[in-house]
C-alpha atoms as a PDB file:
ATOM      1  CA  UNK A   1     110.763 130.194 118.128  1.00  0.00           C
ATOM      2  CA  UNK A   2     111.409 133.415 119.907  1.00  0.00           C
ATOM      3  CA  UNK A   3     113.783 132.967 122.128  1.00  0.00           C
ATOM      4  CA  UNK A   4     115.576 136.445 121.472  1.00  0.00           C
ATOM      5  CA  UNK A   5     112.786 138.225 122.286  1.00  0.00           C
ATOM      6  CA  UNK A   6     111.443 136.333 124.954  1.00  0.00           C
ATOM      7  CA  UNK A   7     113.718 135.825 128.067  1.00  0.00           C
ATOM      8  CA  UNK A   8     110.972 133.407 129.987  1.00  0.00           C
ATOM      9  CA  UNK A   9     111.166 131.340 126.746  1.00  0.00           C
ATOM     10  CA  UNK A  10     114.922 131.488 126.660  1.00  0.00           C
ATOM     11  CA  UNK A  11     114.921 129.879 129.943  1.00  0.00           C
ATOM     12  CA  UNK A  12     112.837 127.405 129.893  1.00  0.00           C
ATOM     13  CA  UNK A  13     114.380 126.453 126.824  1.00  0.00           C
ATOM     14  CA  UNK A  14     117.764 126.325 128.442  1.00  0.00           C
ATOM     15  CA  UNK A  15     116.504 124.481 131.445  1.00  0.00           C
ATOM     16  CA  UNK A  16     114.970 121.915 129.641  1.00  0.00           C
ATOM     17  CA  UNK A  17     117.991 121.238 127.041  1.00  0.00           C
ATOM     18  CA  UNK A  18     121.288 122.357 128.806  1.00  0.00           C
ATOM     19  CA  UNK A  19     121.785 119.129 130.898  1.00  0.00           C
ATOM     20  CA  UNK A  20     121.721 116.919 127.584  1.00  0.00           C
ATOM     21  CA  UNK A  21     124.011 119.411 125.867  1.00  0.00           C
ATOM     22  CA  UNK A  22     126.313 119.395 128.376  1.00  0.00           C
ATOM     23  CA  UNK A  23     126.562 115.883 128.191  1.00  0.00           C
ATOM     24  CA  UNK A  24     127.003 115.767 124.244  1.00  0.00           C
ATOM     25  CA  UNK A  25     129.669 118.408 124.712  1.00  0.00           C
ATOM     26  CA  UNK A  26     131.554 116.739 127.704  1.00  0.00           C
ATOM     27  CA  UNK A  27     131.891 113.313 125.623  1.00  0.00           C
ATOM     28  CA  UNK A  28     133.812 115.180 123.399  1.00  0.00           C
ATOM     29  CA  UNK A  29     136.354 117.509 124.975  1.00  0.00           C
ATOM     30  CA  UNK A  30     138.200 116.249 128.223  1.00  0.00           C
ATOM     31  CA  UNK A  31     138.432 119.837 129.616  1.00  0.00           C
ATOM     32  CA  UNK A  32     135.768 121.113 131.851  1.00  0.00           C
ATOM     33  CA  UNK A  33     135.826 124.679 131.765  1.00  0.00           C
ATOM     34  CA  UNK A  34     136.298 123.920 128.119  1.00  0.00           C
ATOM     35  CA  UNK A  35     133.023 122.136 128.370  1.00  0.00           C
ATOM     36  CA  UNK A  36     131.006 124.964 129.966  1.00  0.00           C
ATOM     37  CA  UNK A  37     132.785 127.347 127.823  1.00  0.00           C
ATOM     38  CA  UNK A  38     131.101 125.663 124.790  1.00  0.00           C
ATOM     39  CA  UNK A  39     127.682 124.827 126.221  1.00  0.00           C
ATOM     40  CA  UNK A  40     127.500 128.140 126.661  1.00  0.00           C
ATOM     41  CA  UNK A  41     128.325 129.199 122.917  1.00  0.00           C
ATOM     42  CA  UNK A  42     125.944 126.638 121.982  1.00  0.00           C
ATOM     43  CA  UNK A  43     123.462 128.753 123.577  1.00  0.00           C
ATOM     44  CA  UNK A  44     124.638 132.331 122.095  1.00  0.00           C
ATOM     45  CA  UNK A  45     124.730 130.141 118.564  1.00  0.00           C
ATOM     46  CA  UNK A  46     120.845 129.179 119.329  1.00  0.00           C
ATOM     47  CA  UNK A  47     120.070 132.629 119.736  1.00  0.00           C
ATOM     48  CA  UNK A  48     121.665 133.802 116.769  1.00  0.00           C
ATOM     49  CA  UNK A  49     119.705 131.365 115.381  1.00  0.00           C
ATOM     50  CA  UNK A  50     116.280 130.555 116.805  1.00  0.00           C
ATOM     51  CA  UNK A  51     114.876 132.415 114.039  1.00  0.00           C
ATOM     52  CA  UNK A  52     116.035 129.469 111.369  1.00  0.00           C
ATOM     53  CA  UNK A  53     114.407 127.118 113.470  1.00  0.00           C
ATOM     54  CA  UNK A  54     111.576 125.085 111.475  1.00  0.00           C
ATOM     55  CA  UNK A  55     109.438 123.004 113.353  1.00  0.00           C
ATOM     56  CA  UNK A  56     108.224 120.907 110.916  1.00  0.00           C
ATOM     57  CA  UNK A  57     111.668 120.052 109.848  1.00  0.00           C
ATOM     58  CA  UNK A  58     112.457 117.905 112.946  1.00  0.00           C
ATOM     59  CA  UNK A  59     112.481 118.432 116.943  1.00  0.00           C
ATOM     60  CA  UNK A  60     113.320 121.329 119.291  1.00  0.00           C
ATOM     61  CA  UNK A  61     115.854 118.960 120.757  1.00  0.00           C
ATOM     62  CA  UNK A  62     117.459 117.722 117.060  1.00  0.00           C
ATOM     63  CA  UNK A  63     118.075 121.413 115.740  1.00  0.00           C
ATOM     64  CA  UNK A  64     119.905 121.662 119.091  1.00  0.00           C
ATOM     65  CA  UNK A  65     122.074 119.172 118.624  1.00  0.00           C
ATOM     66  CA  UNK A  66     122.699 119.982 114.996  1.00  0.00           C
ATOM     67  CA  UNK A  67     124.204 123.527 116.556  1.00  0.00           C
ATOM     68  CA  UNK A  68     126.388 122.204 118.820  1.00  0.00           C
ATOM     69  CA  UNK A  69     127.822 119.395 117.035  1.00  0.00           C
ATOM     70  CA  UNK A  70     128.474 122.416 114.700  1.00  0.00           C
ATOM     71  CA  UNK A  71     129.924 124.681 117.702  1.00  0.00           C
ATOM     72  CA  UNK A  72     132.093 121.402 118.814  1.00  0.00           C
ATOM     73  CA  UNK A  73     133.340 120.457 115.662  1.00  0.00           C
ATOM     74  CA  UNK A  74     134.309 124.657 115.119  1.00  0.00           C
ATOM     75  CA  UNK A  75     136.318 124.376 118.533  1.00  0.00           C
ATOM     76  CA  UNK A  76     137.481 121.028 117.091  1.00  0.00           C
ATOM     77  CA  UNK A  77     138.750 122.898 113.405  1.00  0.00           C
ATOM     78  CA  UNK A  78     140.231 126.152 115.576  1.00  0.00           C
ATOM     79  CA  UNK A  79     142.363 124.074 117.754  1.00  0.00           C
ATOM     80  CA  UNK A  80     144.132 121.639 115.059  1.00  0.00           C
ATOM     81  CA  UNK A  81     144.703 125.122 113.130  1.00  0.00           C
ATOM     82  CA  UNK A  82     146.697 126.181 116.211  1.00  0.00           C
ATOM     83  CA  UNK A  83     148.260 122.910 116.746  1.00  0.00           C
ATOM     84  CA  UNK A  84     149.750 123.742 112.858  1.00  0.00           C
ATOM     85  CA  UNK A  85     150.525 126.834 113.864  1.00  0.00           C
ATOM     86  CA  UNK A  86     152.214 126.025 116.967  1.00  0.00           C
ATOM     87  CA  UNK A  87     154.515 123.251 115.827  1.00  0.00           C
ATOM     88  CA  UNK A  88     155.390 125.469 112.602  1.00  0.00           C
ATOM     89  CA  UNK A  89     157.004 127.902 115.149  1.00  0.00           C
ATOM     90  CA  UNK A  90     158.135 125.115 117.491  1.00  0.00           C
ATOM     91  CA  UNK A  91     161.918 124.680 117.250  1.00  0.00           C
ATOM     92  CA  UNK A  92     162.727 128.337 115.736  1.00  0.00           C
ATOM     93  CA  UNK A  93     164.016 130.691 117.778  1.00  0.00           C
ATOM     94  CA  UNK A  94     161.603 133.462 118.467  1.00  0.00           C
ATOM     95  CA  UNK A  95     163.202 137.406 117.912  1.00  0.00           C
ATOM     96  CA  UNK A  96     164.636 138.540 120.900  1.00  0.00           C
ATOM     97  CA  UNK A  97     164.756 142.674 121.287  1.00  0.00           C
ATOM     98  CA  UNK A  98     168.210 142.744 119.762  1.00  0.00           C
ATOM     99  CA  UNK A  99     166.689 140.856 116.254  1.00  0.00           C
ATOM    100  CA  UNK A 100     163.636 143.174 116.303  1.00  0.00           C
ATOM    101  CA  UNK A 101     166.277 146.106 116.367  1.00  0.00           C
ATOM    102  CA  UNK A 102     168.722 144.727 113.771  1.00  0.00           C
ATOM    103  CA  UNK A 103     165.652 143.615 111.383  1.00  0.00           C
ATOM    104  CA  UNK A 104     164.352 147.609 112.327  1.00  0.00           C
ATOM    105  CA  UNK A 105     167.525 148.719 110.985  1.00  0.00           C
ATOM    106  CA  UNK A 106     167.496 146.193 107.624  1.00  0.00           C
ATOM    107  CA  UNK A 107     164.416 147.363 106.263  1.00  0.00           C
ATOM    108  CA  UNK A 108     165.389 151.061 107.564  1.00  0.00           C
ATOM    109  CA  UNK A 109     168.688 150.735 105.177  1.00  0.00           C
ATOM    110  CA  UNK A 110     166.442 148.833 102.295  1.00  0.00           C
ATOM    111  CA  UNK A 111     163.898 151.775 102.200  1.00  0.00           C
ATOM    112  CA  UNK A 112     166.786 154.744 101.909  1.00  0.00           C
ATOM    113  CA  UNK A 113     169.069 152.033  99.299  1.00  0.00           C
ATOM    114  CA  UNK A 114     165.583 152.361  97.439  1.00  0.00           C
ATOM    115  CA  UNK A 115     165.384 156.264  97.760  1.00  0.00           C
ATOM    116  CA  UNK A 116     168.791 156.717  96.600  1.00  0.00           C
ATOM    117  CA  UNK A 117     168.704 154.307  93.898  1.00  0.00           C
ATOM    118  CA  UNK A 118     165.626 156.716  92.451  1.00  0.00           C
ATOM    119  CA  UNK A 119     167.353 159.644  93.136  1.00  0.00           C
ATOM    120  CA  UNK A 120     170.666 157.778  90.859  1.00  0.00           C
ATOM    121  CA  UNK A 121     168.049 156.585  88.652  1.00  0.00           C
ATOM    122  CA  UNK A 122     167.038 160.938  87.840  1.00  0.00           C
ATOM    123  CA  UNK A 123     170.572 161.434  87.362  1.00  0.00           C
ATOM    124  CA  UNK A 124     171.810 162.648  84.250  1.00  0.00           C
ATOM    125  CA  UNK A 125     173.441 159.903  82.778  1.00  0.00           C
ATOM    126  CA  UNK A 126     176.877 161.494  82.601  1.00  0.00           C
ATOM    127  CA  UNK A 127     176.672 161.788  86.583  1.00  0.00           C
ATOM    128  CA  UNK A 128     175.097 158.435  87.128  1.00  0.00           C
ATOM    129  CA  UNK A 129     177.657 157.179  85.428  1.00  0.00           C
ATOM    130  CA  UNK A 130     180.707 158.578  87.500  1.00  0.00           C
ATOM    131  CA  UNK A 131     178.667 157.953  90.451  1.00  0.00           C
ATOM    132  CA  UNK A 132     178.471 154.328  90.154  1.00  0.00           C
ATOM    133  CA  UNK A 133     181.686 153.798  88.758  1.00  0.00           C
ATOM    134  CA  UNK A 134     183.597 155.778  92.146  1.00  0.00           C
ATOM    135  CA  UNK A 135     180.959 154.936  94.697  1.00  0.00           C
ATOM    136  CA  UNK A 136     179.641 151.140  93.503  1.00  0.00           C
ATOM    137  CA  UNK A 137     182.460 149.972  91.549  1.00  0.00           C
ATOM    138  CA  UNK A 138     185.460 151.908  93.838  1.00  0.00           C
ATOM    139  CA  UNK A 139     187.093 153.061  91.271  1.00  0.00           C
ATOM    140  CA  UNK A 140     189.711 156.401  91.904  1.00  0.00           C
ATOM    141  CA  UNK A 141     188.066 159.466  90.253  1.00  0.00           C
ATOM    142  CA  UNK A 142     190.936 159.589  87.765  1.00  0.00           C
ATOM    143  CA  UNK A 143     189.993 155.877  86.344  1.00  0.00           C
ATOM    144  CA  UNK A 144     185.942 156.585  86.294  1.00  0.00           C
ATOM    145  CA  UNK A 145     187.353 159.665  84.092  1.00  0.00           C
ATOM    146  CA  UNK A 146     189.416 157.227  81.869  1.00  0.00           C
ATOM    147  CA  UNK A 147     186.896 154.528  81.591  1.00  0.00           C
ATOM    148  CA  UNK A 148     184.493 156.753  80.250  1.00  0.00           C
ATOM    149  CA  UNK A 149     186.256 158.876  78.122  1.00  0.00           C
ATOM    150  CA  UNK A 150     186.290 161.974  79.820  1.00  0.00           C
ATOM    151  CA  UNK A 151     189.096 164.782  81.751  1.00  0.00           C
ATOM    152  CA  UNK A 152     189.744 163.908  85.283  1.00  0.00           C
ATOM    153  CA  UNK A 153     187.913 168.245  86.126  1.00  0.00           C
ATOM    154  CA  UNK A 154     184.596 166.695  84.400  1.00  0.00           C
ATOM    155  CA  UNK A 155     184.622 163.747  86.524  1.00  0.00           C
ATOM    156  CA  UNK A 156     185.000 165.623  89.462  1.00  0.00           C
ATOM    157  CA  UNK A 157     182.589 168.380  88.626  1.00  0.00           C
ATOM    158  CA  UNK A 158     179.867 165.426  87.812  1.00  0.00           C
ATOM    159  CA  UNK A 159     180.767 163.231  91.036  1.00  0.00           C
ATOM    160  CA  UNK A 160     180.012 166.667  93.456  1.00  0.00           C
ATOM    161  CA  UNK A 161     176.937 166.959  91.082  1.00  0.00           C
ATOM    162  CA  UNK A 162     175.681 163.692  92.094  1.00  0.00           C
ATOM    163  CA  UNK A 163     176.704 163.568  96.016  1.00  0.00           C
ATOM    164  CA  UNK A 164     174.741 166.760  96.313  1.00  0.00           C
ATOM    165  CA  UNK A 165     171.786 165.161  94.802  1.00  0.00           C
ATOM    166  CA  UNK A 166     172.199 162.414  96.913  1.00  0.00           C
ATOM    167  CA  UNK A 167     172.407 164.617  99.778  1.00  0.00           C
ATOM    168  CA  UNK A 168     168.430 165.130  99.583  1.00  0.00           C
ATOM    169  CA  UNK A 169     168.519 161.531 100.336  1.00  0.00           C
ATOM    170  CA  UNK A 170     168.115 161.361 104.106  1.00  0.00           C
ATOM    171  CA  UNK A 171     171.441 159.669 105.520  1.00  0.00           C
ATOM    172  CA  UNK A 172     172.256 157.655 102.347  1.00  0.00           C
ATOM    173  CA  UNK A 173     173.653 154.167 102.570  1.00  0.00           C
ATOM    174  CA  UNK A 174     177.261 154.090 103.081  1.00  0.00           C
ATOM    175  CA  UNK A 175     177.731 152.807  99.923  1.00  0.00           C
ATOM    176  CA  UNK A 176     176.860 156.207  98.374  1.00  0.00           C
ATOM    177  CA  UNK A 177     178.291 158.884 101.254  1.00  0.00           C
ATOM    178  CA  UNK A 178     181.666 157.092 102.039  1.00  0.00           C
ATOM    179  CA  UNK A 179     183.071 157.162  98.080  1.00  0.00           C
ATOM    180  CA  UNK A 180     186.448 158.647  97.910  1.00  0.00           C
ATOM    181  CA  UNK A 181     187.142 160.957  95.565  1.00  0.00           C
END
Protein backbone atom coordinates (compact mmCIF):
# COMPACT_ATOMS: atom_id res chain seq x y z
CA UNK A 1 0.00 0.00 0.00
CA UNK A 2 1.26 3.41 -0.86
CA UNK A 3 -0.59 5.66 0.67
CA UNK A 4 2.43 8.06 1.60
CA UNK A 5 3.31 8.49 -1.67
CA UNK A 6 0.16 8.60 -3.28
CA UNK A 7 -2.31 11.37 -2.13
CA UNK A 8 -5.33 10.06 -4.62
CA UNK A 9 -4.78 6.71 -2.82
CA UNK A 10 -4.69 8.33 0.57
CA UNK A 11 -8.06 9.59 -0.11
CA UNK A 12 -9.85 7.19 -1.33
CA UNK A 13 -8.60 5.19 1.35
CA UNK A 14 -9.83 7.65 3.90
CA UNK A 15 -13.16 8.05 2.24
CA UNK A 16 -13.88 4.64 2.13
CA UNK A 17 -12.76 3.75 5.91
CA UNK A 18 -13.14 7.02 8.01
CA UNK A 19 -16.96 6.71 8.61
CA UNK A 20 -16.47 3.11 10.24
CA UNK A 21 -13.51 4.41 12.23
CA UNK A 22 -15.21 7.09 13.48
CA UNK A 23 -17.75 4.96 14.69
CA UNK A 24 -15.27 2.40 16.44
CA UNK A 25 -13.64 5.43 18.00
CA UNK A 26 -16.90 7.26 19.15
CA UNK A 27 -18.14 3.94 21.05
CA UNK A 28 -15.31 4.37 23.04
CA UNK A 29 -14.64 7.91 24.20
CA UNK A 30 -17.76 10.15 25.12
CA UNK A 31 -15.96 13.34 23.92
CA UNK A 32 -16.40 14.49 20.43
CA UNK A 33 -13.65 16.59 19.57
CA UNK A 34 -11.85 13.86 21.42
CA UNK A 35 -13.29 11.57 18.84
CA UNK A 36 -12.15 13.50 15.74
CA UNK A 37 -8.98 14.22 17.44
CA UNK A 38 -8.24 10.44 17.37
CA UNK A 39 -9.73 9.46 14.02
CA UNK A 40 -7.51 11.67 12.83
CA UNK A 41 -4.28 10.11 14.55
CA UNK A 42 -5.55 6.93 13.39
CA UNK A 43 -4.94 8.23 10.05
CA UNK A 44 -1.29 9.87 10.67
CA UNK A 45 -0.64 6.20 12.51
CA UNK A 46 -1.78 4.49 8.99
CA UNK A 47 0.58 6.50 7.25
CA UNK A 48 3.37 5.87 9.37
CA UNK A 49 2.48 2.64 8.70
CA UNK A 50 1.02 1.66 5.34
CA UNK A 51 4.26 0.30 4.51
CA UNK A 52 3.76 -2.78 7.22
CA UNK A 53 0.64 -3.46 5.66
CA UNK A 54 0.47 -7.23 4.30
CA UNK A 55 -2.28 -8.11 2.29
CA UNK A 56 -2.25 -11.54 2.56
CA UNK A 57 -2.27 -11.31 6.25
CA UNK A 58 -5.94 -10.16 6.50
CA UNK A 59 -8.16 -7.12 5.04
CA UNK A 60 -7.52 -3.44 4.25
CA UNK A 61 -10.33 -2.79 6.68
CA UNK A 62 -8.88 -5.36 9.69
CA UNK A 63 -5.24 -3.78 9.72
CA UNK A 64 -7.28 -0.58 10.19
CA UNK A 65 -8.91 -1.47 12.97
CA UNK A 66 -5.94 -3.18 14.53
CA UNK A 67 -4.31 0.65 14.44
CA UNK A 68 -6.84 2.32 16.01
CA UNK A 69 -7.83 0.03 18.64
CA UNK A 70 -4.03 0.53 19.22
CA UNK A 71 -4.32 4.54 18.93
CA UNK A 72 -7.57 4.26 21.39
CA UNK A 73 -6.25 2.08 23.82
CA UNK A 74 -2.74 4.64 23.77
CA UNK A 75 -5.23 7.64 24.52
CA UNK A 76 -6.85 5.15 26.94
CA UNK A 77 -3.05 4.31 28.83
CA UNK A 78 -2.04 8.36 28.59
CA UNK A 79 -5.09 9.50 30.33
CA UNK A 80 -5.20 6.96 33.48
CA UNK A 81 -1.32 7.98 33.72
CA UNK A 82 -2.58 11.56 34.22
CA UNK A 83 -5.44 10.62 36.31
CA UNK A 84 -2.30 9.12 38.74
CA UNK A 85 -0.64 11.98 38.30
CA UNK A 86 -3.31 14.32 39.00
CA UNK A 87 -4.72 12.86 42.19
CA UNK A 88 -0.95 12.37 43.48
CA UNK A 89 -0.81 16.25 43.45
CA UNK A 90 -4.48 16.64 44.42
CA UNK A 91 -4.73 17.83 48.04
CA UNK A 92 -1.00 19.34 48.32
CA UNK A 93 -0.58 22.68 48.18
CA UNK A 94 1.12 23.78 45.04
CA UNK A 95 4.43 26.45 45.64
CA UNK A 96 3.30 29.77 45.64
CA UNK A 97 6.17 32.56 44.53
CA UNK A 98 7.14 33.03 48.15
CA UNK A 99 8.04 28.87 48.44
CA UNK A 100 9.83 29.00 45.05
CA UNK A 101 11.95 31.92 46.65
CA UNK A 102 12.55 30.37 50.09
CA UNK A 103 13.34 26.78 48.41
CA UNK A 104 15.77 29.26 45.87
CA UNK A 105 17.42 30.37 48.89
CA UNK A 106 17.71 26.56 50.66
CA UNK A 107 19.55 25.03 48.02
CA UNK A 108 21.47 28.54 47.49
CA UNK A 109 22.71 28.13 51.36
CA UNK A 110 23.21 24.08 50.79
CA UNK A 111 25.55 24.70 47.75
CA UNK A 112 27.92 27.51 49.68
CA UNK A 113 27.53 25.08 53.33
CA UNK A 114 29.07 22.53 50.71
CA UNK A 115 31.82 25.01 49.40
CA UNK A 116 32.84 25.94 52.75
CA UNK A 117 32.79 22.62 54.21
CA UNK A 118 35.63 21.78 51.27
CA UNK A 119 37.36 24.73 51.84
CA UNK A 120 37.36 23.48 56.09
CA UNK A 121 37.96 20.15 54.77
CA UNK A 122 41.80 21.78 52.99
CA UNK A 123 42.41 23.25 56.21
CA UNK A 124 45.34 22.40 58.06
CA UNK A 125 44.19 20.45 60.75
CA UNK A 126 45.43 22.74 63.50
CA UNK A 127 43.05 25.53 61.90
CA UNK A 128 40.20 23.22 61.18
CA UNK A 129 40.30 22.40 64.39
CA UNK A 130 39.94 25.94 66.09
CA UNK A 131 37.58 26.70 63.42
CA UNK A 132 35.04 24.24 64.30
CA UNK A 133 35.48 24.34 67.81
CA UNK A 134 34.72 28.64 67.89
CA UNK A 135 32.47 28.75 64.87
CA UNK A 136 30.41 25.10 65.07
CA UNK A 137 30.74 24.27 68.58
CA UNK A 138 30.64 28.26 70.02
CA UNK A 139 33.16 27.90 72.06
CA UNK A 140 35.21 31.45 73.34
CA UNK A 141 38.65 31.47 71.60
CA UNK A 142 40.30 31.07 74.99
CA UNK A 143 38.45 27.48 75.59
CA UNK A 144 39.10 26.15 71.75
CA UNK A 145 42.84 27.10 72.96
CA UNK A 146 42.41 25.01 76.21
CA UNK A 147 40.60 22.13 74.73
CA UNK A 148 43.22 21.54 72.42
CA UNK A 149 46.17 22.11 74.17
CA UNK A 150 47.40 25.14 72.82
CA UNK A 151 48.20 29.32 73.98
CA UNK A 152 45.22 31.47 73.61
CA UNK A 153 47.99 33.86 70.53
CA UNK A 154 48.02 30.36 68.51
CA UNK A 155 44.40 30.04 68.60
CA UNK A 156 43.89 33.32 67.47
CA UNK A 157 46.57 33.38 64.84
CA UNK A 158 44.93 29.90 63.43
CA UNK A 159 41.14 31.16 63.74
CA UNK A 160 42.17 34.54 61.34
CA UNK A 161 44.02 31.79 59.28
CA UNK A 162 40.91 29.99 58.66
CA UNK A 163 38.23 33.01 58.31
CA UNK A 164 40.49 34.29 55.59
CA UNK A 165 40.34 31.05 53.84
CA UNK A 166 36.87 31.01 54.23
CA UNK A 167 36.66 34.37 52.88
CA UNK A 168 37.26 32.85 49.22
CA UNK A 169 34.05 31.24 49.99
CA UNK A 170 31.46 33.53 48.41
CA UNK A 171 29.18 34.89 51.39
CA UNK A 172 29.72 31.87 53.72
CA UNK A 173 26.90 30.53 55.82
CA UNK A 174 26.43 32.36 58.94
CA UNK A 175 27.52 29.65 60.76
CA UNK A 176 31.12 30.26 59.59
CA UNK A 177 31.23 34.43 59.22
CA UNK A 178 29.28 35.32 62.49
CA UNK A 179 31.90 33.27 65.06
CA UNK A 180 33.05 35.48 67.79
CA UNK A 181 36.32 35.57 68.59
Amino acid sequence: MRLSEDPVALEAFYRRHAHAIMRYVVRRVSDPQLAADLTGDIFVAVLDSAHTYVSGRGSEIAWLYGIARNVVSGHHRSSALEARAVSRVAGRRLMDDDDIVRMEERIDAERQLREARQTMAGLPEGERAVLELVAIDQLTVAEAATALGIGKVTARVRLHRARNALKGVASAPAEYRGAQA
